[in-house]
Protein backbone atom coordinates (compact mmCIF):
# COMPACT_ATOMS: atom_id res chain seq x y z
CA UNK A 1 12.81 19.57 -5.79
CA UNK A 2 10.26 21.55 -8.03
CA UNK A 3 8.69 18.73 -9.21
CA UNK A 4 7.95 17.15 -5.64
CA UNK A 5 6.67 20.52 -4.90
CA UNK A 6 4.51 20.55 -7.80
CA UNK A 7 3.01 17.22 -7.15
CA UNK A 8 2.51 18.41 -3.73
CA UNK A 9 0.75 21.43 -4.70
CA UNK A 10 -1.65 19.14 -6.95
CA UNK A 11 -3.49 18.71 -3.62
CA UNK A 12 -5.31 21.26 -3.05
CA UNK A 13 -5.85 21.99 -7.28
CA UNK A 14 -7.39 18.11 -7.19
CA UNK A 15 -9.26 18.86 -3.84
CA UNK A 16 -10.71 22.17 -5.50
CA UNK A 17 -12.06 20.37 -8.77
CA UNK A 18 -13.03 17.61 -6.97
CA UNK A 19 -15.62 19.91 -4.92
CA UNK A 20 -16.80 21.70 -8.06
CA UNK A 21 -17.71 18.31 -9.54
CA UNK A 22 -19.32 16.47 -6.76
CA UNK A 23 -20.40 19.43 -4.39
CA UNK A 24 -19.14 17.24 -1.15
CA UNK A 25 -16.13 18.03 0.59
CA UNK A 26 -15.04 14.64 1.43
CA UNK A 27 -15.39 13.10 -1.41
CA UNK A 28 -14.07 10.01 -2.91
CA UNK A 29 -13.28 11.81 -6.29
CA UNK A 30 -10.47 13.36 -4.29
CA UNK A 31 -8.70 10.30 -3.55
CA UNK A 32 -9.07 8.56 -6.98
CA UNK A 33 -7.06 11.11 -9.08
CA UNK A 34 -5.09 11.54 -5.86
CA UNK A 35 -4.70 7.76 -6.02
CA UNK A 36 -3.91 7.76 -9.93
CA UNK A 37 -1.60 10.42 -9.68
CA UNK A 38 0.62 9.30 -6.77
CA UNK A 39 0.48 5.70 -8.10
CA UNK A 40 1.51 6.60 -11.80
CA UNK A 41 4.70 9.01 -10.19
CA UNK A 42 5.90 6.10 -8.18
CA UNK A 43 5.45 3.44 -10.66
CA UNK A 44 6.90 6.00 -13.41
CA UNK A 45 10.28 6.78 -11.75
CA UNK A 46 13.49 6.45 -12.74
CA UNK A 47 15.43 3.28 -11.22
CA UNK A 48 17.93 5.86 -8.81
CA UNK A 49 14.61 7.65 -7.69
CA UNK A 50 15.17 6.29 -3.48
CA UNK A 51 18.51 5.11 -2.30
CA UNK A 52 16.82 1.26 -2.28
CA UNK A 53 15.14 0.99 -5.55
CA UNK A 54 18.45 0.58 -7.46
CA UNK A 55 19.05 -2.71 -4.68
CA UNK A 56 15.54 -3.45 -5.42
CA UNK A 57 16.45 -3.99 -9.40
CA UNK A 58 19.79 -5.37 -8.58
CA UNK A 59 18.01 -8.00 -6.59
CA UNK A 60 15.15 -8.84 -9.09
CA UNK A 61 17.72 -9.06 -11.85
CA UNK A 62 19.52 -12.01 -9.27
CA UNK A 63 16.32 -13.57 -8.63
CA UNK A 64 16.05 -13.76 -12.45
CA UNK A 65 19.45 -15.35 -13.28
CA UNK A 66 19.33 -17.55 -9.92
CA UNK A 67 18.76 -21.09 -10.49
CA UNK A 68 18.18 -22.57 -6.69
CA UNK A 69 15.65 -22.67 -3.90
CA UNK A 70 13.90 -19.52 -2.72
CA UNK A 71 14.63 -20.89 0.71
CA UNK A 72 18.64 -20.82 -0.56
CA UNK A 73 18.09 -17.13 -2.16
CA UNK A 74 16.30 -15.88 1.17
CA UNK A 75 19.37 -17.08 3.16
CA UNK A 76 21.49 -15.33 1.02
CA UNK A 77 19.81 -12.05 0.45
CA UNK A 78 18.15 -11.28 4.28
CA UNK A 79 15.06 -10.76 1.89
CA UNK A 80 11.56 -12.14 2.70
CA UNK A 81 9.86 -15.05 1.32
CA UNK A 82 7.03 -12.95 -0.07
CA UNK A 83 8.87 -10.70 -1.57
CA UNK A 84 11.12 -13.38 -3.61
CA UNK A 85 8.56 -15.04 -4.57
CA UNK A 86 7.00 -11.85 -6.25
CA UNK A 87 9.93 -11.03 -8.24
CA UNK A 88 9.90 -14.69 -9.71
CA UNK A 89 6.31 -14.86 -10.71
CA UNK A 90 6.80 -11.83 -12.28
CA UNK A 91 9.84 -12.61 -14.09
CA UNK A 92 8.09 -16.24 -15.00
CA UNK A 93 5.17 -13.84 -16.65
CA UNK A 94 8.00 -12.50 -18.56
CA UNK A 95 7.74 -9.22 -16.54
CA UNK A 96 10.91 -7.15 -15.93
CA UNK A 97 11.34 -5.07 -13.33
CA UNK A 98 9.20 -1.97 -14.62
CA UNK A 99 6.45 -4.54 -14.18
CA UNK A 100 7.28 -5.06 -10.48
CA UNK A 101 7.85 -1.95 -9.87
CA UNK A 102 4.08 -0.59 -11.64
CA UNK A 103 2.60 -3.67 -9.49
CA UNK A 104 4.29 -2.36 -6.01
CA UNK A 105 3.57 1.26 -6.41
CA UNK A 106 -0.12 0.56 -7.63
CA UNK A 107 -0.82 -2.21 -4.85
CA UNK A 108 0.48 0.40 -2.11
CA UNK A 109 -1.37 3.78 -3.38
CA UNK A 110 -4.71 1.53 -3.83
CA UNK A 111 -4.63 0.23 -0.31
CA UNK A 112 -3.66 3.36 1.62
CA UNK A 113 -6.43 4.66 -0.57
CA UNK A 114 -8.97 2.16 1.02
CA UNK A 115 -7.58 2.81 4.35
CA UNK A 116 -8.23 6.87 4.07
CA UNK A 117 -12.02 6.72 2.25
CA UNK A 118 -13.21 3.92 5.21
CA UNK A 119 -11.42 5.46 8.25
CA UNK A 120 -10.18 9.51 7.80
CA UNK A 121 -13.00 11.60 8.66
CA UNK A 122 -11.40 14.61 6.67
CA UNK A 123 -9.75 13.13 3.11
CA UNK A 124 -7.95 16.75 2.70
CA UNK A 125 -6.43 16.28 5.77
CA UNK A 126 -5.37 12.85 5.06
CA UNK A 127 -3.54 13.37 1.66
CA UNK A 128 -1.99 15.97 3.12
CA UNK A 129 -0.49 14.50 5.94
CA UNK A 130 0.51 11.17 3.49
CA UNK A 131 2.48 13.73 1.47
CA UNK A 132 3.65 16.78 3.47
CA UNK A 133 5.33 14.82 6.41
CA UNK A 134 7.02 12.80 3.80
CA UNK A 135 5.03 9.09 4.20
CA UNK A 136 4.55 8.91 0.53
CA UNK A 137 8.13 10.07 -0.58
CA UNK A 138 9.49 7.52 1.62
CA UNK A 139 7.69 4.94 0.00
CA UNK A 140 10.15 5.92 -3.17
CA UNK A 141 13.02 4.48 -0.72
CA UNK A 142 12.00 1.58 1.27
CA UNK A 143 9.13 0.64 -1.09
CA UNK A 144 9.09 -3.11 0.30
CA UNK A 145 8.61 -2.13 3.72
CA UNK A 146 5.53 0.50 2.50
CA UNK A 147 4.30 -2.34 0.30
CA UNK A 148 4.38 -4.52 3.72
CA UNK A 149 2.45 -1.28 5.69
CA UNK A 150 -0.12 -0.79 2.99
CA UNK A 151 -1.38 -4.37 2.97
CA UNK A 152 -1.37 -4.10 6.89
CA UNK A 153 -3.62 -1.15 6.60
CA UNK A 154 -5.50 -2.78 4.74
CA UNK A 155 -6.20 -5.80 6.80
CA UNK A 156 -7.28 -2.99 9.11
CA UNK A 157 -10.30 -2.63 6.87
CA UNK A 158 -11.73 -5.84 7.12
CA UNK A 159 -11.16 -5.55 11.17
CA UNK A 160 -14.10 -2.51 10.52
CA UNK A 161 -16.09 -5.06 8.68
CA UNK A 162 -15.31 -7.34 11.52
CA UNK A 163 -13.50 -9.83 8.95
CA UNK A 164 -10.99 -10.60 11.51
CA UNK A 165 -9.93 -13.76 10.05
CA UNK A 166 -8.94 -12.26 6.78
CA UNK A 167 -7.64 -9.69 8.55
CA UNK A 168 -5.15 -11.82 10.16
CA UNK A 169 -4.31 -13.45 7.34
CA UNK A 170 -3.42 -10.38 5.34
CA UNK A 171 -1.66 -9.39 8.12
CA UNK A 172 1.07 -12.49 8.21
CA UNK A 173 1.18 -12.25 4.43
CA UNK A 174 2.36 -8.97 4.64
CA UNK A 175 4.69 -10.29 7.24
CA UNK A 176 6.15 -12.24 4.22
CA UNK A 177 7.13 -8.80 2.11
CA UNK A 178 8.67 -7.45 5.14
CA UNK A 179 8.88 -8.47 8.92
CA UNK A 180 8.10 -5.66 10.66
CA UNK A 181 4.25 -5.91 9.07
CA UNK A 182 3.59 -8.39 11.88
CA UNK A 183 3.49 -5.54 14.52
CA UNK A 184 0.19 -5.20 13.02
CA UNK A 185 -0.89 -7.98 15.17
CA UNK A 186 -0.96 -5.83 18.23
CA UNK A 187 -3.52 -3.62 16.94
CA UNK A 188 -5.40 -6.99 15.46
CA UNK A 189 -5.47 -8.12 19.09
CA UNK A 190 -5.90 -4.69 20.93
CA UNK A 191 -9.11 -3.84 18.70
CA UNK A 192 -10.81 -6.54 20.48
CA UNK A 193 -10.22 -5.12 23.93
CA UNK A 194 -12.55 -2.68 25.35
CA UNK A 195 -11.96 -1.30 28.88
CA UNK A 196 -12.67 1.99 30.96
CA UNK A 197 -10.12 4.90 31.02
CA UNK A 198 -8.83 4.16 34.15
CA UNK A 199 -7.46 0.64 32.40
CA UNK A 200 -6.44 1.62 29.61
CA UNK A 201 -4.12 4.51 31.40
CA UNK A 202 -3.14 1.61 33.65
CA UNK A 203 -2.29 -1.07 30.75
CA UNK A 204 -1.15 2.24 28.82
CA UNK A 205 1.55 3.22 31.88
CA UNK A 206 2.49 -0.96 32.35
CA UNK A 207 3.45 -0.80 28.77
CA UNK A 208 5.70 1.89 28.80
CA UNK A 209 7.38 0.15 31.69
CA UNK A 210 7.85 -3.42 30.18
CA UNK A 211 8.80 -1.56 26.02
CA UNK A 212 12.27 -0.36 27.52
CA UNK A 213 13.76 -3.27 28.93
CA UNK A 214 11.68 -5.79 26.20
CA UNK A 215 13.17 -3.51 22.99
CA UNK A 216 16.94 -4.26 25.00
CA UNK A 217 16.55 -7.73 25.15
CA UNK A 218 15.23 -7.49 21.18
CA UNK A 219 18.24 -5.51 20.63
CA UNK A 220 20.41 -8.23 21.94
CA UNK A 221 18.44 -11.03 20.09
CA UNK A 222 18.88 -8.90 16.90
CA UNK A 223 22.40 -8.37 17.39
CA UNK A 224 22.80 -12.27 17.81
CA UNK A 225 21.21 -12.58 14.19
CA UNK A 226 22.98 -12.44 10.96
CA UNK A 227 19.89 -11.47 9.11
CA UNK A 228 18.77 -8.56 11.30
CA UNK A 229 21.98 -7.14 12.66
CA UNK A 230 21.94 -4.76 9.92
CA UNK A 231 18.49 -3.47 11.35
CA UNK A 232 20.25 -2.03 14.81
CA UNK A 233 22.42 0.83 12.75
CA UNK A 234 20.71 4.35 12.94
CA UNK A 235 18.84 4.56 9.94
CA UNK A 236 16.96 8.16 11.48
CA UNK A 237 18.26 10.59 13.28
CA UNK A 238 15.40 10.72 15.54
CA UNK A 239 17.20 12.57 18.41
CA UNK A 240 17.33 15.48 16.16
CA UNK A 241 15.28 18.61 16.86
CA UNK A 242 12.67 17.91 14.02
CA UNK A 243 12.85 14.35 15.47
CA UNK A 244 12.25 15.35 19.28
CA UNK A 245 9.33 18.23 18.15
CA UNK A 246 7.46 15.29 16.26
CA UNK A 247 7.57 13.28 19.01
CA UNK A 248 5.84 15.97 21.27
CA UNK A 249 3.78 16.58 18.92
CA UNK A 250 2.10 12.93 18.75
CA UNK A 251 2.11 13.07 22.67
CA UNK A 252 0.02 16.69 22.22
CA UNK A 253 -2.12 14.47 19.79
CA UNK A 254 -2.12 11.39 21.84
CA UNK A 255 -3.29 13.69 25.22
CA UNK A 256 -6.21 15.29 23.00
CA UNK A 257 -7.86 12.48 21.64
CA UNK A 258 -7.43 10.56 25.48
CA UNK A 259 -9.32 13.35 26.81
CA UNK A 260 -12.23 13.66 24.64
CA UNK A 261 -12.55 9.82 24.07
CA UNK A 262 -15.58 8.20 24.12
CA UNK A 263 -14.79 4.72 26.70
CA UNK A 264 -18.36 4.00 27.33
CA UNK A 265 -19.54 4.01 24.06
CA UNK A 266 -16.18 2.95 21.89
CA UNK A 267 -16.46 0.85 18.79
CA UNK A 268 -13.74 -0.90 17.10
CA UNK A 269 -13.40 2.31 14.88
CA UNK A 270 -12.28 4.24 17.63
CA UNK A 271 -10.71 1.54 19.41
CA UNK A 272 -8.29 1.48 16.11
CA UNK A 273 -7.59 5.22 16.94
CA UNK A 274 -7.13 4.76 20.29
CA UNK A 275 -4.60 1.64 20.07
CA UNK A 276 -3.27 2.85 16.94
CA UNK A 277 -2.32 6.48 19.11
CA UNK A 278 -0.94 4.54 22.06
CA UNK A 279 1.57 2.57 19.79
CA UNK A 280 2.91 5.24 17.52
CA UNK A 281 3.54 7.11 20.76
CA UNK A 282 5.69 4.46 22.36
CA UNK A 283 7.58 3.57 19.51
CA UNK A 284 8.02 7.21 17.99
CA UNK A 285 9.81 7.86 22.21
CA UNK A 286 10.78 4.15 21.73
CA UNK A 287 12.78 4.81 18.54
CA UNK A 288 14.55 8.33 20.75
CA UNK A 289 16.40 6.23 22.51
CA UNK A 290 16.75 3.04 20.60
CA UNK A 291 17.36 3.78 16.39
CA UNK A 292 16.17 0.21 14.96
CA UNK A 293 12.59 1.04 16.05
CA UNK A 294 12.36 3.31 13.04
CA UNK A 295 11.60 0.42 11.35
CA UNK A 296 8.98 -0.20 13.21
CA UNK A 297 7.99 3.12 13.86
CA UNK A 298 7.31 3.87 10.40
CA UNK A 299 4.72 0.69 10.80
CA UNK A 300 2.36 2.19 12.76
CA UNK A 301 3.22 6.17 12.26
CA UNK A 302 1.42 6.49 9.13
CA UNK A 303 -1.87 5.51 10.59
CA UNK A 304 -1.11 9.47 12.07
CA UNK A 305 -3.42 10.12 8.34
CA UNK A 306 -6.38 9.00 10.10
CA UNK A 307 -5.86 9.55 13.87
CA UNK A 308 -5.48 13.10 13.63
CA UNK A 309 -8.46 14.47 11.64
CA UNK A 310 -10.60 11.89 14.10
CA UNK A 311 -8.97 13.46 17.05
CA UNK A 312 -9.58 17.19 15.91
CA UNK A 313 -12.91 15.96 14.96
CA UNK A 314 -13.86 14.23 18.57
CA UNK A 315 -12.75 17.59 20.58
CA UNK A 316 -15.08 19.48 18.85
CA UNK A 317 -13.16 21.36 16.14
CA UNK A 318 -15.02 20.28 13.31
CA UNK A 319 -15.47 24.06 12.25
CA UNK A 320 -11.90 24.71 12.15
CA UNK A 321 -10.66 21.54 9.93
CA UNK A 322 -9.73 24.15 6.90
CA UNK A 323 -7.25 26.01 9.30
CA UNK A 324 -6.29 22.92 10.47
CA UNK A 325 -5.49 22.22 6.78
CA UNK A 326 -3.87 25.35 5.48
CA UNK A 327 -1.31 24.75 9.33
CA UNK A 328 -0.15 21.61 8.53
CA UNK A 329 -0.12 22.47 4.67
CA UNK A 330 2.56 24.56 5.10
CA UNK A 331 4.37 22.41 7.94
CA UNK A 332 4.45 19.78 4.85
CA UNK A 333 6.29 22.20 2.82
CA UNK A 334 8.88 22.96 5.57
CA UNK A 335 9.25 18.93 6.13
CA UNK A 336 9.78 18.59 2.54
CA UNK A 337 12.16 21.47 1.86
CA UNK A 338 14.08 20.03 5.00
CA UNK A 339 14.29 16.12 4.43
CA UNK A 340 14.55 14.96 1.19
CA UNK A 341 17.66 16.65 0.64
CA UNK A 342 19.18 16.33 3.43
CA UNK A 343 18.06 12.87 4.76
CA UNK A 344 20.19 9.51 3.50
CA UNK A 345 16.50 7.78 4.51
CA UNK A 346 14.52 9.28 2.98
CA UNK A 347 17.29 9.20 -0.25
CA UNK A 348 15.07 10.79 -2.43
CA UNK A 349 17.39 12.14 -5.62
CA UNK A 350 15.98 14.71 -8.43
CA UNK A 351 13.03 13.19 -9.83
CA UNK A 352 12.87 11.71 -13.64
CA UNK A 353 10.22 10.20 -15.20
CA UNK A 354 11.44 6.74 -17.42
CA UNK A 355 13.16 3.34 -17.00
CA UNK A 356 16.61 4.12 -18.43
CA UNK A 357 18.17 0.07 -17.35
């Protein structure tokens, strides 16, 4: 655990020097070392670093050896298109799997990096947030399905730049890494809606009502399913206390940014924070109550780097962003002292740097 601690701690060092050098407080500097850092200690770890990487290798050393269709390998190993396909070119570029591993950790950092510099409004904050509640180590674990996320929140650059076309299509291909990335299309399509308060509580309370008896009938589909029946055993204990206090939480955060939003005047930017809110809301009380949803819970919760430091930011706290900081600082110590050990999801063994297979 000391070195997680340690690279947690790099933060606010990196942050510090950062300001020295370029006099701003949110600055860019910050999130390239960040970026360099956390890229080169996920690319750099050992192949038992996350309960999944060690399938992850085991899989890319089939794909090598395996002769057939990658139509007859994705039957036979519930893995995504994409994904196959990536291990083989890299393999047929005489890669091994360090190579895949350097190109998945440095693809992810890089685009959640993007994501922070065009939408956080306090990069501090951010990083933080991406670290201390655990987003990042996670990433160590089910580093397919974080692969998947990145390039989603990625395409949810281009929907600032109004490239909704390339958007979308970043979107499905992410779909292709893993299938949860298409629940990215909600907020592709919700971004385009604007409507008054009243509405939005309206379509807000309608969906509540249909996600219950909708994620059943998934539930039953899934179960139906050879390739996704693995998908409905609990994979988080979300009915724990930490669990249950997160989810209140994001309803505190949810109620604060409703409040002080903006409906006359919204752009797409804050139409991303507003739909982005409502979703991780239902599926974080969603996931309560039915476990599978962590999967797609942890699709949409991340975006939680951005949304808060805009919501802090739009109810007029802009002064107090440094206690802000220092609060959740230590909340990210207590999350990480608390789950990686103790968590078989999160998985996350001692950490050692080198590719000893």
């Amino acid at each position: 655990m000391t070195f997680y601690y340690i690279l947690y701690f790099c933060i606010p060092l990196v942050y510090g020097i950062s300001i020295i050098i370029t006099k701003k407080n949110n600055n860019r500097f910050f999130l390239v070392v960040m970026g360099i850092i956390l890229a080169t200690v996920s690319a750099s770890r050992n192949v038992f670093i996350g309960t999944d990487t060690i399938t992850y290798y085991n899989i890319f050393n089939w794909i090598s050896g395996f002769n057939g269709s990658i139509k007859i390998a994705a039957n036979q190993s519930n893995i995504e298109y994409g994904y196959l396909y990536l291990n083989r070119l890299v393999y047929y570029l005489n890669g091994s799997f360090k190579c895949l591993l350097i190109i998945v950790s440095v693809v992810t950092i890089i685009s959640i990096m993007i994501f922070i510099s065009l939408y956080s409004l306090n990069f501090l904050m951010s990083i933080i947030i991406f670290l201390g509640f655990t987003y990042y180590f996670m990433s160590f674990n089910i580093s397919r399905q974080f692969l998947a996320v990145s390039l989603g929140l990625l395409a949810a650059c281009f929907i600032k730049f109004n490239r909704k076309y390339i958007s979308l299509a970043l979107i499905i291909f992410a779909s292709t890494i893993h299938t949860s990335a298409i629940a990215f299309i909600f907020l592709w399509i919700l971004t385009k809606v604007k409507i008054s308060k009243k509405k939005f509580l309206l379509m807000l309370g309608g969906g509540i009502v249909l996600a219950f008896p909708s994620v059943r009938i998934l539930s039953y589909i899934m179960q139906s399913s050879e390739r996704y029946s693995h998908f409905l055993s609990d994979t988080t204990n979300a009915k724990s206390i930490t669990g249950i206090l997160l989810v209140l939480g994001l309803i505190g955060v949810f109620v604060l940014l409703v409040s002080n939003f903006d409906f006359n005047h919204a752009k797409e930017f804050d139409l991303f924070m507003l739909y982005g809110m409502a979703l991780i809301v239902i599926v974080d009380v969603l996931n309560i109550f039915f476990p599978f949803m962590g999967r797609i819970k942890y699709v949409f919760e991340p975006i939680i780097m951005v949304i808060l430091p805009y919501t802090l930011i739009k109810a007029g706290v802009r002064r107090y962003m440094f206690v802000f900081n220092i609060i959740l600082f230590i909340l990210g110590i207590i999350m990480i002292t608390k789950l990686i050990p103790n968590n078989i999801f999160y998985g996350i063994t001692p950490y050692s740097v080198g590719f000893n297979y």
